[in-house]
Structures are given as C-alpha cells and as structure tokens.
C-alpha atoms as a PDB file:
ATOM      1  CA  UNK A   1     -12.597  -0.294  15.625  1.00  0.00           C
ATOM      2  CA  UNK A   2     -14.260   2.776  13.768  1.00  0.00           C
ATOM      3  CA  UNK A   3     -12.116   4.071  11.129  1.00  0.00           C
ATOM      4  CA  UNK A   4     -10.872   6.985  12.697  1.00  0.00           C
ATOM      5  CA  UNK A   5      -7.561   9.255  13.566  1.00  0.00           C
ATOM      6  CA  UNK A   6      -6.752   6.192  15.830  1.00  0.00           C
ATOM      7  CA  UNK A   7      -7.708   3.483  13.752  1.00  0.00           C
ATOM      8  CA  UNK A   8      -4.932   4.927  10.585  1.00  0.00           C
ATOM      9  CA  UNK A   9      -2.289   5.086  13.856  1.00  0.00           C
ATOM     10  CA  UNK A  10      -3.098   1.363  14.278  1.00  0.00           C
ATOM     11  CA  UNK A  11      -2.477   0.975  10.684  1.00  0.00           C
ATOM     12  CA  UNK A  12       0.626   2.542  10.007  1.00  0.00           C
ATOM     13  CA  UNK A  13       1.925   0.758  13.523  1.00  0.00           C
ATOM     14  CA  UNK A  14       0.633  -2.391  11.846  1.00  0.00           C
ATOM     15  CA  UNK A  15       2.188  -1.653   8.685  1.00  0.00           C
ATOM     16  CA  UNK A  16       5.299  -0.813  10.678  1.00  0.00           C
ATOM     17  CA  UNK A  17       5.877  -4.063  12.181  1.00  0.00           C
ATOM     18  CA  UNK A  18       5.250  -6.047   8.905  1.00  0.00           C
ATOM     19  CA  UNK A  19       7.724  -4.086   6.888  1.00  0.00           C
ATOM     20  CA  UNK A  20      10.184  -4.574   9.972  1.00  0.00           C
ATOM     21  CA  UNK A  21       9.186  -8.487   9.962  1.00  0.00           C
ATOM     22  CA  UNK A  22       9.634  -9.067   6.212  1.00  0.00           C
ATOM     23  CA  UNK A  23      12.174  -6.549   5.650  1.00  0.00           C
ATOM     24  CA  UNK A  24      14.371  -9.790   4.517  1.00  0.00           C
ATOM     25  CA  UNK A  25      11.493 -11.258   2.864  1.00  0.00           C
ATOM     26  CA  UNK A  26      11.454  -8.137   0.185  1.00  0.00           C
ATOM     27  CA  UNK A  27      15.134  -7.805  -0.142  1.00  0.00           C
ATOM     28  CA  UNK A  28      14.972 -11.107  -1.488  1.00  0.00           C
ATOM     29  CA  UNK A  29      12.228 -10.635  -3.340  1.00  0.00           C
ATOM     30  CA  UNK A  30      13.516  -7.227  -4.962  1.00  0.00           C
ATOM     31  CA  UNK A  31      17.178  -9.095  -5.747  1.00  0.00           C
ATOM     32  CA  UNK A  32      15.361 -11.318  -8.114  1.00  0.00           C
ATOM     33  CA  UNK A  33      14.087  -9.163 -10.614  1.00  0.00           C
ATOM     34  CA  UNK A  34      15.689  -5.328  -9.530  1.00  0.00           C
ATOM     35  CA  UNK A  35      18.035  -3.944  -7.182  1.00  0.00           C
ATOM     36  CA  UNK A  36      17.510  -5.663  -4.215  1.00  0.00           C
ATOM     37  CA  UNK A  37      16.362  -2.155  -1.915  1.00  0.00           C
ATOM     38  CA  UNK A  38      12.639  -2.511  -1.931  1.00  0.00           C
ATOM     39  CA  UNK A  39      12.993  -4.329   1.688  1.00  0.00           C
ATOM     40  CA  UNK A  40      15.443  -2.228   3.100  1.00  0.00           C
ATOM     41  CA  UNK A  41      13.724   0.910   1.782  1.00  0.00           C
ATOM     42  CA  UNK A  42      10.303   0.149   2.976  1.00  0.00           C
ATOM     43  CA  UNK A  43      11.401  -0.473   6.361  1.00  0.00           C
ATOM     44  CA  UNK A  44      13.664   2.594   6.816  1.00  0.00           C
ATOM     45  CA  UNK A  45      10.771   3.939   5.629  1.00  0.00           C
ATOM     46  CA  UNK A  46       8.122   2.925   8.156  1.00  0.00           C
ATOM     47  CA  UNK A  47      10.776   3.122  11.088  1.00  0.00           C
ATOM     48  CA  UNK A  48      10.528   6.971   9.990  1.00  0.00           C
ATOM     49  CA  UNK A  49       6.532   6.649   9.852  1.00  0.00           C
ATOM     50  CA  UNK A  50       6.336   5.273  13.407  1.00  0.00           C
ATOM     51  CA  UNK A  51       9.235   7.944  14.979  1.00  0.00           C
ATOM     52  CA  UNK A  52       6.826  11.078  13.506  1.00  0.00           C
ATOM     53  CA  UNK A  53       3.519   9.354  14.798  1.00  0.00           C
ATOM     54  CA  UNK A  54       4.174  10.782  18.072  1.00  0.00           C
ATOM     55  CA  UNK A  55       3.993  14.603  16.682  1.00  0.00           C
ATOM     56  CA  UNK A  56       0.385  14.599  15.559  1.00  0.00           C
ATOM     57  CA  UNK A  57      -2.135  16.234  17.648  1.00  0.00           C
ATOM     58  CA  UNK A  58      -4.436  13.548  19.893  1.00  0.00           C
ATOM     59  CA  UNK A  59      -7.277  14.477  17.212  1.00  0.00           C
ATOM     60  CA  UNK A  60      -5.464  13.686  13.971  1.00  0.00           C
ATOM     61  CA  UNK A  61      -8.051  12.563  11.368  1.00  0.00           C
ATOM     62  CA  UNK A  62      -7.520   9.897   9.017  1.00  0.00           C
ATOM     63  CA  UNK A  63      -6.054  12.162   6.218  1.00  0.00           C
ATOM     64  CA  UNK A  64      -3.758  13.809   8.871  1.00  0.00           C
ATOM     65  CA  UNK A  65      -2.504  10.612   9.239  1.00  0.00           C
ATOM     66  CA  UNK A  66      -1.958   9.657   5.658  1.00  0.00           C
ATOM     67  CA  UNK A  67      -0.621  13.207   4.688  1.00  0.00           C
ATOM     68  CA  UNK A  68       2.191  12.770   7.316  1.00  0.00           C
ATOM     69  CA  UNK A  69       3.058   8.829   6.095  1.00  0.00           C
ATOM     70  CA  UNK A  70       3.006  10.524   2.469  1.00  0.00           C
ATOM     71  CA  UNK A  71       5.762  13.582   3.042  1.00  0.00           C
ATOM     72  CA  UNK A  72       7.340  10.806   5.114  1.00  0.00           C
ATOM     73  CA  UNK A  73       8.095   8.333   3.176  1.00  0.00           C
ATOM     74  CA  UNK A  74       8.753  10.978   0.076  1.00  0.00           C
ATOM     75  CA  UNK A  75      11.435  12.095   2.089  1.00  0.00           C
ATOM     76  CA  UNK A  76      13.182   8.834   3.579  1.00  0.00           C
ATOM     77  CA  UNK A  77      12.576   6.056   1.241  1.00  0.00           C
ATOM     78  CA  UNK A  78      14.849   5.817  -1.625  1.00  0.00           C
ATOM     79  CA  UNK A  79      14.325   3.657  -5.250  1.00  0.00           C
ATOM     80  CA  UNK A  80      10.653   3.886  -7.162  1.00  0.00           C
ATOM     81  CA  UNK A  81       9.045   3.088  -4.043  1.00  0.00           C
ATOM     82  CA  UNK A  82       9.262   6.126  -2.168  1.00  0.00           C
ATOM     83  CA  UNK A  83       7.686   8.589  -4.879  1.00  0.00           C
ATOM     84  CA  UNK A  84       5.186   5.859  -5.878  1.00  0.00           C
ATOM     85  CA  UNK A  85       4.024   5.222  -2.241  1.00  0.00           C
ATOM     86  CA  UNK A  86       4.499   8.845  -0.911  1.00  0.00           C
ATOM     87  CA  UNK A  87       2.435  10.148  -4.072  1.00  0.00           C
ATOM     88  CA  UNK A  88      -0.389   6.746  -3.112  1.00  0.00           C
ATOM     89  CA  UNK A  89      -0.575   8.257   0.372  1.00  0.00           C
ATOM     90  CA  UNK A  90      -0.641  11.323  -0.520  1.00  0.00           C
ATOM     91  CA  UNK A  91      -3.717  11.427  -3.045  1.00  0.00           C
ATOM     92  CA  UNK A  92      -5.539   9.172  -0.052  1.00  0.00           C
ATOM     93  CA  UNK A  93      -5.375  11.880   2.142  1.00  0.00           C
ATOM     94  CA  UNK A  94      -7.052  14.310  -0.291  1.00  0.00           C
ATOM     95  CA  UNK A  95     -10.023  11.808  -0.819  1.00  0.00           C
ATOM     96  CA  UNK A  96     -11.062  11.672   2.817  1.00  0.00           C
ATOM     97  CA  UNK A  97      -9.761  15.345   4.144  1.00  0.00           C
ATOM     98  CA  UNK A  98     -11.833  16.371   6.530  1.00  0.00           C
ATOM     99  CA  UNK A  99     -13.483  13.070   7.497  1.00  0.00           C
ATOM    100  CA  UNK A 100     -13.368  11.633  11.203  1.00  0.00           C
ATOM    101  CA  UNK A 101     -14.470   8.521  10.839  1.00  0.00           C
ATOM    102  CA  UNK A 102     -14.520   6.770   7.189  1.00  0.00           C
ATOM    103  CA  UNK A 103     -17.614   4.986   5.562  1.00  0.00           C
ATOM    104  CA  UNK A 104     -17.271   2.239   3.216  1.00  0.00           C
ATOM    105  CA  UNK A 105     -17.638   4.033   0.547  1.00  0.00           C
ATOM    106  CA  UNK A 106     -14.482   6.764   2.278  1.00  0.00           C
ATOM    107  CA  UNK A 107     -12.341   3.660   1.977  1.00  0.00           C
ATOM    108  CA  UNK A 108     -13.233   2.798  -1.379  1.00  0.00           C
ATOM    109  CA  UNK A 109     -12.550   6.947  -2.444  1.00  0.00           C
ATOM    110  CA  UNK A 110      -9.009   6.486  -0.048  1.00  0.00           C
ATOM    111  CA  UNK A 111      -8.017   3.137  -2.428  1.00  0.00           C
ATOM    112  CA  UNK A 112      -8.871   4.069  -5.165  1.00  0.00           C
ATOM    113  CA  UNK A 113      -6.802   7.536  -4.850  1.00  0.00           C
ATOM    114  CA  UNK A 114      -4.039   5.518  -3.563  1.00  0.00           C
ATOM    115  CA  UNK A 115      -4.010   3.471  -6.767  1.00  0.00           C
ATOM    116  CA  UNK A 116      -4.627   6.400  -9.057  1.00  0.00           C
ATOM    117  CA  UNK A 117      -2.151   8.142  -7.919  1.00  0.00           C
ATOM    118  CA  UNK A 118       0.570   5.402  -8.693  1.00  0.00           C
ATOM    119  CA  UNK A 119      -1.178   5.164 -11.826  1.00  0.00           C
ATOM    120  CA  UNK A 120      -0.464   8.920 -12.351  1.00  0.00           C
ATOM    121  CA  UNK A 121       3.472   8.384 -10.921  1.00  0.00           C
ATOM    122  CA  UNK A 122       4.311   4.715 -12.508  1.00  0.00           C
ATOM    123  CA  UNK A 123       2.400   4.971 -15.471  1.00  0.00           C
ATOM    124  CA  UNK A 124       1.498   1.400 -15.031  1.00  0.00           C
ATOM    125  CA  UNK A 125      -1.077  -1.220 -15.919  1.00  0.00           C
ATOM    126  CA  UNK A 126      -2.746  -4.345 -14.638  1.00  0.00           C
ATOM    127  CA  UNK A 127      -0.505  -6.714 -16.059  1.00  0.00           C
ATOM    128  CA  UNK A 128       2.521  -4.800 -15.890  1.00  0.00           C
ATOM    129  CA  UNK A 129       4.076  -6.933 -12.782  1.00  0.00           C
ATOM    130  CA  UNK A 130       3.761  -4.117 -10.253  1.00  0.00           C
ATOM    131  CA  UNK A 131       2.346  -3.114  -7.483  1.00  0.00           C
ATOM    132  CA  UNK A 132      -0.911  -2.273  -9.499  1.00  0.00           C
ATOM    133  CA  UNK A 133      -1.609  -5.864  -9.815  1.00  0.00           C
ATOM    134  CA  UNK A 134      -2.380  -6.102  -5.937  1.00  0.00           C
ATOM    135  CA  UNK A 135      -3.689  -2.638  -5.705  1.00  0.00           C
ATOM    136  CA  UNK A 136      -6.356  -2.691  -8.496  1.00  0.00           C
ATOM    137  CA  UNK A 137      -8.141  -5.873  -7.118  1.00  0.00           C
ATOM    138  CA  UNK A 138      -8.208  -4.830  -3.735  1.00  0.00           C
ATOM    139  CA  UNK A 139      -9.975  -1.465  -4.915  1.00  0.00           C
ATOM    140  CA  UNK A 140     -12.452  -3.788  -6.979  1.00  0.00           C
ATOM    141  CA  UNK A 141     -13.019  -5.965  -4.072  1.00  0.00           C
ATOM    142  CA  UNK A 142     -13.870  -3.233  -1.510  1.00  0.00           C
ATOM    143  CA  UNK A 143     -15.876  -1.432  -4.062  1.00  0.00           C
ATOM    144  CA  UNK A 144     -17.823  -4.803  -4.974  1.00  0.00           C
ATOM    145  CA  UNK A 145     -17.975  -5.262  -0.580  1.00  0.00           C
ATOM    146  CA  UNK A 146     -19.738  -1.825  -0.103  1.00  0.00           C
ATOM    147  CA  UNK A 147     -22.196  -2.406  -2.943  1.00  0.00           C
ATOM    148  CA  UNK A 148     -23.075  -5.616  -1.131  1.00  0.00           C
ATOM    149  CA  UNK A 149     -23.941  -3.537   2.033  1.00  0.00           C
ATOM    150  CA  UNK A 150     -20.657  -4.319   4.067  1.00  0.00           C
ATOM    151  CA  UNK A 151     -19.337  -2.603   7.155  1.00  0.00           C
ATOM    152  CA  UNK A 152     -16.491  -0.617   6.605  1.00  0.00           C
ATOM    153  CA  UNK A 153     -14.118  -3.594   8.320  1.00  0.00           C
ATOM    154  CA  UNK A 154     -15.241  -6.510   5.742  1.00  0.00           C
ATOM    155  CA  UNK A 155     -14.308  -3.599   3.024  1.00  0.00           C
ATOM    156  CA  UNK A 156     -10.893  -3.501   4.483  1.00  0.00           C
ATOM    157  CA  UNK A 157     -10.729  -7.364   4.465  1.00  0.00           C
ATOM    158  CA  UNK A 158     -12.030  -7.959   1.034  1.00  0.00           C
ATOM    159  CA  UNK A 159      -9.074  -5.323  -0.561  1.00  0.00           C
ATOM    160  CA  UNK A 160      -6.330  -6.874   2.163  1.00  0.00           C
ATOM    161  CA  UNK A 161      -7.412 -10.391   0.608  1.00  0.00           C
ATOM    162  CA  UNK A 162      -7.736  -9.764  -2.946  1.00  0.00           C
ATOM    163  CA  UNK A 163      -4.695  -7.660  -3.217  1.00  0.00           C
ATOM    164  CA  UNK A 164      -2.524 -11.088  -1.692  1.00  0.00           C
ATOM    165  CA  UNK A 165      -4.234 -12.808  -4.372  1.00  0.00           C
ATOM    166  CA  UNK A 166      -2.771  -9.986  -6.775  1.00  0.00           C
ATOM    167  CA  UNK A 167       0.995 -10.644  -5.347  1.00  0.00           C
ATOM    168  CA  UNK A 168       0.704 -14.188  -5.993  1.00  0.00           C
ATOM    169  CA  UNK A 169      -1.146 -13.626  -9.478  1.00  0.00           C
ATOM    170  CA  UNK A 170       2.326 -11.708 -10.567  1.00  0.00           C
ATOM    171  CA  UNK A 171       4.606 -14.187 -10.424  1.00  0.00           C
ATOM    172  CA  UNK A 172       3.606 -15.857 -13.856  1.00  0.00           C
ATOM    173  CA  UNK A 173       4.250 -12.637 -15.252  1.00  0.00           C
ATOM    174  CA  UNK A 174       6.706 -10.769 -17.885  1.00  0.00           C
ATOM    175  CA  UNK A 175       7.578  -7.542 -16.194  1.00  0.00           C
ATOM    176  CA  UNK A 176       6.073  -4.418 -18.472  1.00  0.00           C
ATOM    177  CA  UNK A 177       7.642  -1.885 -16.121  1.00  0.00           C
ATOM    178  CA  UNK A 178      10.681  -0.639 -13.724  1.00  0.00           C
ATOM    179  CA  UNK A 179      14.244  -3.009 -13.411  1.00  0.00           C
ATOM    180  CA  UNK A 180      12.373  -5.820 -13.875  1.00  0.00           C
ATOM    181  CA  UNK A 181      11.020  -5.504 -17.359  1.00  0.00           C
ATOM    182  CA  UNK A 182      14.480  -5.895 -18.379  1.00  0.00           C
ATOM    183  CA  UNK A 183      14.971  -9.603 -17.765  1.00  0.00           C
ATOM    184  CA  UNK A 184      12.155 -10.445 -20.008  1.00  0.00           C
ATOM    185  CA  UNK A 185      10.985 -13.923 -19.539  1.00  0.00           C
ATOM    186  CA  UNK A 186      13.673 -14.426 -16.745  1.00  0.00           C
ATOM    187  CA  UNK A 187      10.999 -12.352 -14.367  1.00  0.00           C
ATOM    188  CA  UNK A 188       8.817 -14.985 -14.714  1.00  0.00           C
ATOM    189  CA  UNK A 189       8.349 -17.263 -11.738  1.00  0.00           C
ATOM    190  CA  UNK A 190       9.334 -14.233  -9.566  1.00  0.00           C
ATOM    191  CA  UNK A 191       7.067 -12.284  -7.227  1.00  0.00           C
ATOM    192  CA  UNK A 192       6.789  -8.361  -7.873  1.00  0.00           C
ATOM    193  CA  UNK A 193       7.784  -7.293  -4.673  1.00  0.00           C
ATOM    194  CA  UNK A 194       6.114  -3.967  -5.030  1.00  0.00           C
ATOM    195  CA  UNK A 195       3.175  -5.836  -5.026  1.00  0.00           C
ATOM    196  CA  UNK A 196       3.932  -7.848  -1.968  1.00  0.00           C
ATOM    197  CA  UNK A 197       4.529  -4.817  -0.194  1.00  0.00           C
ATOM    198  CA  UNK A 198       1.151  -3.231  -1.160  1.00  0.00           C
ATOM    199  CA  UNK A 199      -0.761  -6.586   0.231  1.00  0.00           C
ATOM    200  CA  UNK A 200       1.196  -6.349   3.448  1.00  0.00           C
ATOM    201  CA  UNK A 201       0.216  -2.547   3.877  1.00  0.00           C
ATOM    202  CA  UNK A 202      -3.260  -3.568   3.345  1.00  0.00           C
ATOM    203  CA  UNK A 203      -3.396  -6.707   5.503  1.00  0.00           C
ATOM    204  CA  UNK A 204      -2.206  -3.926   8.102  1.00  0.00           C
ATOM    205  CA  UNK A 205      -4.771  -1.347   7.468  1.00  0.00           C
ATOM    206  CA  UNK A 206      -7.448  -4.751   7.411  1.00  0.00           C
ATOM    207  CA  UNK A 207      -6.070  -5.849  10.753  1.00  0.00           C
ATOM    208  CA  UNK A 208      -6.056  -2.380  12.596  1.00  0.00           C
ATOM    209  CA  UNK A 209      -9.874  -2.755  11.735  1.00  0.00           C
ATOM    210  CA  UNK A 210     -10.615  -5.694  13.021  1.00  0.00           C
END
C-alpha cells in the first residue's frame, strides 16, 4: 500500500486492534514496575482514535491523520502516556504536513519527530527503561533502511522490528525514569511497558504497509 491518507487509517485501525488485543498484556506489564494503567489507558485511548476516524474528510493526508490521533489521545488517555504519545503524534504530523503520500525518507522525518518529541516531553534517554529504548532503534533502523535504497514498506519493517528488539532489550534494565525508577534493581527482569506499547504501534503502522 502507498503511504497515504488511507494507509495512516489502516494504521491507527491496526494499532487499534492490538491495543484492544493486549490491553491485558500491558496492564500486567505496567503493575510490575508502575501503576498498572498503561493497558487500560492505551486502549481507551485507541477505542477513541477509531470512533473519530470516521469524521475526517475522504482525502485526509497522513498528517491529518496523525494530528487527529495526537489531540485524541491528549484528551482521553490518562497517566504519562497520553501527553507523551499525544505530543509523539503530534510533532509527526508537523514533519510530513502537507505530504500525500510519504517517501522513505517522510517516514524517517515522521519517527524521528515522534521520538523527539517524547524526548522533549519525558526528558528521557536510551537506557532510561522507557519507551525511548524501542523508539530510538526503530528510527536508526529505518534511517539505516532508506540509506540502503529501501522502499518505504521495508523502512516501516526495519523500525517495527528493531523497536521489538528495544522492548525486549529493557527488561535487564534499572529504570532511570517515571514510577518505575523507584524500585531500583527490583525493575529489573521487568519489561517497560511503554516500550512494548511503542513496538506494537509500530508493528501496526509496518503491517498497514504491507
């Protein structure tokens, strides 16, 4: 599918139905290191997402897309994740306004404003056991795809796949940031679930592509 105004419906659709399916998954997740809301939270969130999809205009771009899941989910999901996301969604939207159809190198600009702009909320690090940990690979694997001449699809893939690696790769470590960096070496072992989260959006966005 080209990555248009249809292909970011298919995403946030996709993304939809994964925070529905591992709503449970995240609670759990979230109740071993903070306050247990992340699952709940994401999927209230995305239930609001897919309800407003509906409004937008047949020939929504990309960023129209993003700018609606961004003032969405800053207005329905509760805890660090709503700001953190909405803000994410929101600085994606600026980096391909006015695009129809996104390049490679549009999807690197839309991750890597996604990621900065958690950066610029969270104030977090790789390292840190957060959601950066899956987000800053997958923006070094899609800009390391386009430089090897990939269509915009593999880009998609590479980020989706690096940034599960980036879950896993937080469970070994001591929480920096957010509830969790209060349990000090009791985090380890544990899963960020912000991360998790981020790798299922992205599988979503891959798999819309596809």
């Amino acid at each position: 599918m080209a990555l248009n105004g249809d292909w970011a419906r298919a995403w946030m659709t996709g993304a939809h139905e994964s925070m529905t399916a591992h709503r449970s998954q995240l609670i759990s997740l979230d109740r071993d290191i903070g306050d247990g809301d992340h699952g709940e939270n994401m999927s209230r969130g995305f239930d609001a997402v897919a309800a407003k999809l509906g409004d937008l205009p047949a020939d929504a771009n990309p960023a129209d897309v993003l700018k609606l899941v961004a003032t969405t989910l800053i207005s329905t999901v509760g805890g660090a994740a709503g700001p953190l996301y909405g803000t994410a969604f929101l600085k994606a939207s600026g980096a391909v306004a006015g695009q129809d159809e996104l390049d490679g190198g549009a999807v690197v600009a839309l991750l890597t404003a996604a990621r900065d702009g958690i950066v610029l909320r969270g104030k977090a690090e790789p390292g840190d056991k957060t959601m950066i940990d899956a987000w800053t690979p997958a923006v070094d694997a899609a800009d390391a795809a386009v430089s090897e001449g990939a269509d915009p699809s593999a880009v998609l893939e590479a980020a989706a796949s690096a940034a599960e690696a980036g879950a896993e790769s937080t469970e070994p470590l001591v929480a920096h940031k957010g509830r969790a960096s209060y349990l000090g070496d009791r985090a380890i072992g544990h899963r960020d679930p912000g991360a998790q989260s981020t790798a299922y959006l992205l599988r979503a966005a891959a798999e819309a592509a596809a």
